[in-house]
PDB file of N, CA and C in Angstrom:
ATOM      1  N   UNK A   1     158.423   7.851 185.214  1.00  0.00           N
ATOM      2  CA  UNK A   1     157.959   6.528 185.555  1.00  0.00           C
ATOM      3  C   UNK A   1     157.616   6.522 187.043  1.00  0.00           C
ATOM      4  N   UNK A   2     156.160   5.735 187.445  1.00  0.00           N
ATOM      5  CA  UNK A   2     156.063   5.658 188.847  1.00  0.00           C
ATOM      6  C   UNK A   2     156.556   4.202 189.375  1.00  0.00           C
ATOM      7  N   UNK A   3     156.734   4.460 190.789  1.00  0.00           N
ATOM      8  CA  UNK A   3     157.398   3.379 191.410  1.00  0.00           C
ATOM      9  C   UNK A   3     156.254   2.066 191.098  1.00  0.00           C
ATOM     10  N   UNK A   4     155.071   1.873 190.974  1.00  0.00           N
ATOM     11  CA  UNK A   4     154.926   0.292 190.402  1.00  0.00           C
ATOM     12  C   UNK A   4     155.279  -0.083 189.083  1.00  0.00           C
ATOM     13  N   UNK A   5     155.778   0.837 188.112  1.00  0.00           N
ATOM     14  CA  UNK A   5     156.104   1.040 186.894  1.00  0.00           C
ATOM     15  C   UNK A   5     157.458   0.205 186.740  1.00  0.00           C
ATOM     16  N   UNK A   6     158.229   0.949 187.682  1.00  0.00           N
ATOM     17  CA  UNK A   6     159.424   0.366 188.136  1.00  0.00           C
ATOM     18  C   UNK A   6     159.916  -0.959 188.468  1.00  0.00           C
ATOM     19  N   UNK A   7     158.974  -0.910 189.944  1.00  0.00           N
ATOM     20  CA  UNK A   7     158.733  -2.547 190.471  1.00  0.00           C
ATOM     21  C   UNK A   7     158.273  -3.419 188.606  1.00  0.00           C
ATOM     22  N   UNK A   8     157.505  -2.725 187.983  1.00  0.00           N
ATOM     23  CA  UNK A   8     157.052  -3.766 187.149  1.00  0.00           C
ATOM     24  C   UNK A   8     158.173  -4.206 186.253  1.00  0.00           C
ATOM     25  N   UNK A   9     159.226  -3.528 186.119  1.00  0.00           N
ATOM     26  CA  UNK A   9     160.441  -3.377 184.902  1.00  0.00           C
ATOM     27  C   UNK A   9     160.945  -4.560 185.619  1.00  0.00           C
ATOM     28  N   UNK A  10     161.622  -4.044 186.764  1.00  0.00           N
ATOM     29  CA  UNK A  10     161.959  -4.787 187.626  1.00  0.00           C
ATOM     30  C   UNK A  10     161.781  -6.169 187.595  1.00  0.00           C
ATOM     31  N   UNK A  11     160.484  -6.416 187.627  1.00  0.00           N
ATOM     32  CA  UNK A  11     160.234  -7.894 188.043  1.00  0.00           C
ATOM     33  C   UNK A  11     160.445  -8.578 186.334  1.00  0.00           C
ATOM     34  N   UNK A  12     160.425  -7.627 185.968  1.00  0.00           N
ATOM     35  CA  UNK A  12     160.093  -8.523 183.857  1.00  0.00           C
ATOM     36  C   UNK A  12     161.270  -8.707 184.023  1.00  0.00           C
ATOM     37  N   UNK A  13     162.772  -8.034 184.689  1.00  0.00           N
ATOM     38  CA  UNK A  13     164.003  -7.970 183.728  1.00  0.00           C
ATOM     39  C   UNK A  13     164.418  -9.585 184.798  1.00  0.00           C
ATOM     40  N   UNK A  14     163.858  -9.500 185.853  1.00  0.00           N
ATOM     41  CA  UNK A  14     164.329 -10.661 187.009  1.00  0.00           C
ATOM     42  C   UNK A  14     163.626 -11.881 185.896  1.00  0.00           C
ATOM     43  N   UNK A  15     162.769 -12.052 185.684  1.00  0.00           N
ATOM     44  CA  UNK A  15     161.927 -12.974 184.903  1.00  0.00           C
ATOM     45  C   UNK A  15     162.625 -13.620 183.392  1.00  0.00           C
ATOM     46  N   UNK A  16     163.068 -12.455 182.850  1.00  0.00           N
ATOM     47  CA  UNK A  16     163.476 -12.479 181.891  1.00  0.00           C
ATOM     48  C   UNK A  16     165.413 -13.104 182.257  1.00  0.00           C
ATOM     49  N   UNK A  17     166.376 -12.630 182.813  1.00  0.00           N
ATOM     50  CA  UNK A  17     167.147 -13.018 183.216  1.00  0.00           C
ATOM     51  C   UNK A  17     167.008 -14.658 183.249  1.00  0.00           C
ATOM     52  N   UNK A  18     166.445 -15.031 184.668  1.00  0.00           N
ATOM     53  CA  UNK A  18     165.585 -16.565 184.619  1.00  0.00           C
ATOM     54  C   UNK A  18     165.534 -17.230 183.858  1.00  0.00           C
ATOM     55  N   UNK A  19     165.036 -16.806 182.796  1.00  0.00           N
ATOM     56  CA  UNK A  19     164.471 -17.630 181.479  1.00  0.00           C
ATOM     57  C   UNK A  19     165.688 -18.069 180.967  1.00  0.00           C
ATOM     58  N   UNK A  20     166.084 -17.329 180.755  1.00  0.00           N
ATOM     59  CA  UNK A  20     167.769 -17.324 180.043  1.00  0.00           C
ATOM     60  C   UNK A  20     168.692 -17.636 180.650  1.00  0.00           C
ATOM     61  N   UNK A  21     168.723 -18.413 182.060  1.00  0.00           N
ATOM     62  CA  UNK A  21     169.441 -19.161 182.517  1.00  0.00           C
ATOM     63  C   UNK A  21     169.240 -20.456 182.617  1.00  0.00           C
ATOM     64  N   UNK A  22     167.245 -20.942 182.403  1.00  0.00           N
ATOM     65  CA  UNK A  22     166.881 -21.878 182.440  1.00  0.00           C
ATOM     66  C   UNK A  22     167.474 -22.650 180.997  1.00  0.00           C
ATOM     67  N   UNK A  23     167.770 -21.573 180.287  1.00  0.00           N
ATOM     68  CA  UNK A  23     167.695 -22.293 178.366  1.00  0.00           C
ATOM     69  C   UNK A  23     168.832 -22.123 178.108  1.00  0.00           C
ATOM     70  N   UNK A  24     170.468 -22.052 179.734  1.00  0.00           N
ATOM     71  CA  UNK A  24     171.427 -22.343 179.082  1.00  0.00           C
ATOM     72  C   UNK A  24     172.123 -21.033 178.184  1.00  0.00           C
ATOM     73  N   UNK A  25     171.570 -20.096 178.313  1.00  0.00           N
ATOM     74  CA  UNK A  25     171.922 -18.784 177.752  1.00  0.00           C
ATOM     75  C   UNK A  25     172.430 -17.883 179.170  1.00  0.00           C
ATOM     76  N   UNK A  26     173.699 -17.115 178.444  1.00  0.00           N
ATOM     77  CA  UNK A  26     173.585 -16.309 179.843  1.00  0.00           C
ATOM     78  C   UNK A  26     172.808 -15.013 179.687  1.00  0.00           C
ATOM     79  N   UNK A  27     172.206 -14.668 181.062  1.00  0.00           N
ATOM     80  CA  UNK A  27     171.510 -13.613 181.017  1.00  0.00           C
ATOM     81  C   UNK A  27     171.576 -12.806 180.082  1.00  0.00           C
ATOM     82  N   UNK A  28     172.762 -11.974 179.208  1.00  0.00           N
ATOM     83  CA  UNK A  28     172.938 -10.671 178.993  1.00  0.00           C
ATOM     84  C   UNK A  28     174.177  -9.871 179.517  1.00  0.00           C
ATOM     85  N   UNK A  29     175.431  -8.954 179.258  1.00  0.00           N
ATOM     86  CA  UNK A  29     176.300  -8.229 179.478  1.00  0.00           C
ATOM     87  C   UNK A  29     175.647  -7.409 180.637  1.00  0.00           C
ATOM     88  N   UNK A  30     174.913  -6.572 180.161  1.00  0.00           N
ATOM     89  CA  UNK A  30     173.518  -5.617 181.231  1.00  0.00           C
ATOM     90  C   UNK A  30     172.645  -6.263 182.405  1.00  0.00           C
ATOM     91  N   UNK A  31     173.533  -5.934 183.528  1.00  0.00           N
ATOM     92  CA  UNK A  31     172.379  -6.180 184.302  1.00  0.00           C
ATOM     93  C   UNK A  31     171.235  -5.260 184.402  1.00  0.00           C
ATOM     94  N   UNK A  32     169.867  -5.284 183.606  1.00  0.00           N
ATOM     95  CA  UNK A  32     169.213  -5.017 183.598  1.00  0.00           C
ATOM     96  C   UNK A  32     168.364  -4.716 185.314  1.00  0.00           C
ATOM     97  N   UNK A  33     168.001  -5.807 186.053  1.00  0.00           N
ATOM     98  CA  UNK A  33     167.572  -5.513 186.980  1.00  0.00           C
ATOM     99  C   UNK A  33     167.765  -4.793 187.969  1.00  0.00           C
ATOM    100  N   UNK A  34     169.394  -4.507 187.727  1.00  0.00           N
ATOM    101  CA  UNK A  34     169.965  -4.477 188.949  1.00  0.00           C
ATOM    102  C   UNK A  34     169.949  -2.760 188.752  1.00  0.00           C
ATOM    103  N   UNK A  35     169.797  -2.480 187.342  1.00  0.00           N
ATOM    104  CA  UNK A  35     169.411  -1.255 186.748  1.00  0.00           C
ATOM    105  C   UNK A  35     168.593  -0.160 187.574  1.00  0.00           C
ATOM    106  N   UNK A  36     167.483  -1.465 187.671  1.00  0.00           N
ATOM    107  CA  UNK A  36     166.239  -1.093 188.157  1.00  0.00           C
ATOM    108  C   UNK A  36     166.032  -0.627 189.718  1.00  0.00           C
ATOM    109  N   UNK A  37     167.259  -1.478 190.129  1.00  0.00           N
ATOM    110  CA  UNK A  37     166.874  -1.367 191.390  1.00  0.00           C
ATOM    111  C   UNK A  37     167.723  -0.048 191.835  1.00  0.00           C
ATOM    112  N   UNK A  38     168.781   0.260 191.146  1.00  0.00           N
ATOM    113  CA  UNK A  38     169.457   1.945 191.300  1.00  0.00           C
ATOM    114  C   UNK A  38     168.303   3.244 191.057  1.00  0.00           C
ATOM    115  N   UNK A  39     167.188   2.553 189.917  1.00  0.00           N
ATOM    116  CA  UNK A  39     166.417   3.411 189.774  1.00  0.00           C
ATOM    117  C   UNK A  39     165.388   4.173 191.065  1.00  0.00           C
ATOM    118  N   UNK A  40     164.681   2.713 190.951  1.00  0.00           N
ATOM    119  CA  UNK A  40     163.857   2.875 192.495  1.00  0.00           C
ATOM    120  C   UNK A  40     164.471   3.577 193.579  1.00  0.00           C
ATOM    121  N   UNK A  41     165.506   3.213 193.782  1.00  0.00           N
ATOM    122  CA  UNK A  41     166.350   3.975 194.534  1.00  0.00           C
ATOM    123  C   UNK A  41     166.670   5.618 194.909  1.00  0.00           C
ATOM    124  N   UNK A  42     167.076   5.902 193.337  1.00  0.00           N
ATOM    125  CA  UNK A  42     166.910   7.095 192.868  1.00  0.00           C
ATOM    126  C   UNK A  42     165.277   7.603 193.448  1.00  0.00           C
ATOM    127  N   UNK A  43     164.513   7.365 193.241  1.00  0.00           N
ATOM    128  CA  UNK A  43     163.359   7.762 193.133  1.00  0.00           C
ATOM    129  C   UNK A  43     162.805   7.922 194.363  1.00  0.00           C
ATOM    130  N   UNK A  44     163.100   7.044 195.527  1.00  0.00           N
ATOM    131  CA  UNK A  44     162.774   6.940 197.223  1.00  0.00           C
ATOM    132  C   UNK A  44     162.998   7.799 197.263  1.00  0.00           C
ATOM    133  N   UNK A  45     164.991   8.350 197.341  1.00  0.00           N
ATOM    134  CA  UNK A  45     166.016   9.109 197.759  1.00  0.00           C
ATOM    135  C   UNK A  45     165.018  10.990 197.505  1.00  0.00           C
ATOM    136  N   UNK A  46     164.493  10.567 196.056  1.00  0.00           N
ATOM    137  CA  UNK A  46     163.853  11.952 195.840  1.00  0.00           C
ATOM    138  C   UNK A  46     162.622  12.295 196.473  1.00  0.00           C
ATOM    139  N   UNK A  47     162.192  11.289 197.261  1.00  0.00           N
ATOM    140  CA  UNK A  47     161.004  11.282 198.024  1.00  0.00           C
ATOM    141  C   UNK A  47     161.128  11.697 199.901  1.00  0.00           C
ATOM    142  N   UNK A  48     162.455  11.496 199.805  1.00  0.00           N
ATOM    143  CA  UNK A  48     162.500  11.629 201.070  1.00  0.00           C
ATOM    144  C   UNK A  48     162.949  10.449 202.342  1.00  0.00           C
ATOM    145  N   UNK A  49     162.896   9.176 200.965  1.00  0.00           N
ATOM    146  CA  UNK A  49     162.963   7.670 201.490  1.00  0.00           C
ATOM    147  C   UNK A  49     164.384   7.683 201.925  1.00  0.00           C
ATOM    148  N   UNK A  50     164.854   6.319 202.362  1.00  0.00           N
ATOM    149  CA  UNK A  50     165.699   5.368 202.092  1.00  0.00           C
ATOM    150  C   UNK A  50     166.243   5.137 201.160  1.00  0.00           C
ATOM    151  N   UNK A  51     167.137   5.020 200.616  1.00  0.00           N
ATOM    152  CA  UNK A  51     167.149   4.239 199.887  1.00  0.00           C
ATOM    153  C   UNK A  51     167.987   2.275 199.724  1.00  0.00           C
ATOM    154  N   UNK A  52     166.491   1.894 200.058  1.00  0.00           N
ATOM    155  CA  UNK A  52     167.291   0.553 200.944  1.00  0.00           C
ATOM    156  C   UNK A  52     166.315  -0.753 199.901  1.00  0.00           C
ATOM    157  N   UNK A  53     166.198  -0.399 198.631  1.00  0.00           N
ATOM    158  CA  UNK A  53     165.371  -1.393 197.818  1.00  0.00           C
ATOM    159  C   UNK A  53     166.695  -2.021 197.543  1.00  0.00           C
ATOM    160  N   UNK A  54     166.819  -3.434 198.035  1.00  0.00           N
ATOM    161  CA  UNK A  54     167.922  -3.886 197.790  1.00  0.00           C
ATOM    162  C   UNK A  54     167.440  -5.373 196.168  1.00  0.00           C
ATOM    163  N   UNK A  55     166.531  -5.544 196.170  1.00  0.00           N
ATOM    164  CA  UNK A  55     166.045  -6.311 194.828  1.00  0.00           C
ATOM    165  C   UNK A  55     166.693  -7.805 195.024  1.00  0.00           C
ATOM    166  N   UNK A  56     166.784  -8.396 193.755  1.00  0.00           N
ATOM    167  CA  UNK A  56     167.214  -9.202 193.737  1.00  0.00           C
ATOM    168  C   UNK A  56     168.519  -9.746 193.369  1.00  0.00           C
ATOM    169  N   UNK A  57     169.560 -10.196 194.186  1.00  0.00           N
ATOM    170  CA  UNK A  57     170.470 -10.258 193.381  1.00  0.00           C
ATOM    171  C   UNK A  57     170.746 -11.674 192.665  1.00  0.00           C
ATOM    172  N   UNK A  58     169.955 -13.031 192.928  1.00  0.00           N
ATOM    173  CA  UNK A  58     170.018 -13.951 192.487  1.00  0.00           C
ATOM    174  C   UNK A  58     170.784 -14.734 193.354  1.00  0.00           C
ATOM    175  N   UNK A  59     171.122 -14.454 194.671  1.00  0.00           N
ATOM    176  CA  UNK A  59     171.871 -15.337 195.885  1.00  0.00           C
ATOM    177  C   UNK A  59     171.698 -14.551 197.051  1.00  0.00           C
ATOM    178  N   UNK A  60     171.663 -15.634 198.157  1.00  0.00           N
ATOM    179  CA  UNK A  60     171.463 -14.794 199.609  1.00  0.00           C
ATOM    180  C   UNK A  60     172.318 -13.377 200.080  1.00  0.00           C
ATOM    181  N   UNK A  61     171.966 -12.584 200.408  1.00  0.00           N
ATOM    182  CA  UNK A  61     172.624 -11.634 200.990  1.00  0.00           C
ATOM    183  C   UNK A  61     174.062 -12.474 201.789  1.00  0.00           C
ATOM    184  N   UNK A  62     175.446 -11.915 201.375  1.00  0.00           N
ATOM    185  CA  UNK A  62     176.821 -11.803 201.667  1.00  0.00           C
ATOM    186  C   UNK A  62     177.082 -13.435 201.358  1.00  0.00           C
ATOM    187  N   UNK A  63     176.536 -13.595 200.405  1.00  0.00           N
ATOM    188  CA  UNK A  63     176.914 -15.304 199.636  1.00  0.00           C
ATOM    189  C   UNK A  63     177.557 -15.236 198.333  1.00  0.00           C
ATOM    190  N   UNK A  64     178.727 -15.252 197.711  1.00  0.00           N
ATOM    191  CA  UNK A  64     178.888 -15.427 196.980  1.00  0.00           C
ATOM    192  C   UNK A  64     179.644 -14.324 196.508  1.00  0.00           C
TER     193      UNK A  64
END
């Protein structure tokens, strides 16, 4: 998988999460996104990057 592939999982599983909080459901056991964002990660790290894709976690950084 390439990294917009990723970003794209990414953004469906954030989307999808969303939805399912809007309708009163909880997300899911799996954090899916957060999946995603170990992935990307993975994938910088093999590039030579950072690995500093910190994604979304659904609240401000050191809140909560």
């Amino acid at each position: 998988m390439d990294m917009n592939q990723l970003f794209h999982h990414h953004q469906i599983a954030l989307m999808t999460a969303n939805h399912a909080r809007q309708m009163g459901r909880p997300p899911g056991g799996f954090d899916l996104a957060h999946h995603y964002v170990t992935l990307i990660n993975h994938f910088r790290e093999s590039r030579g990057l950072l690995p500093d894709f910190a994604g979304y976690a659904g609240h401000a950084p050191g809140v909560g």
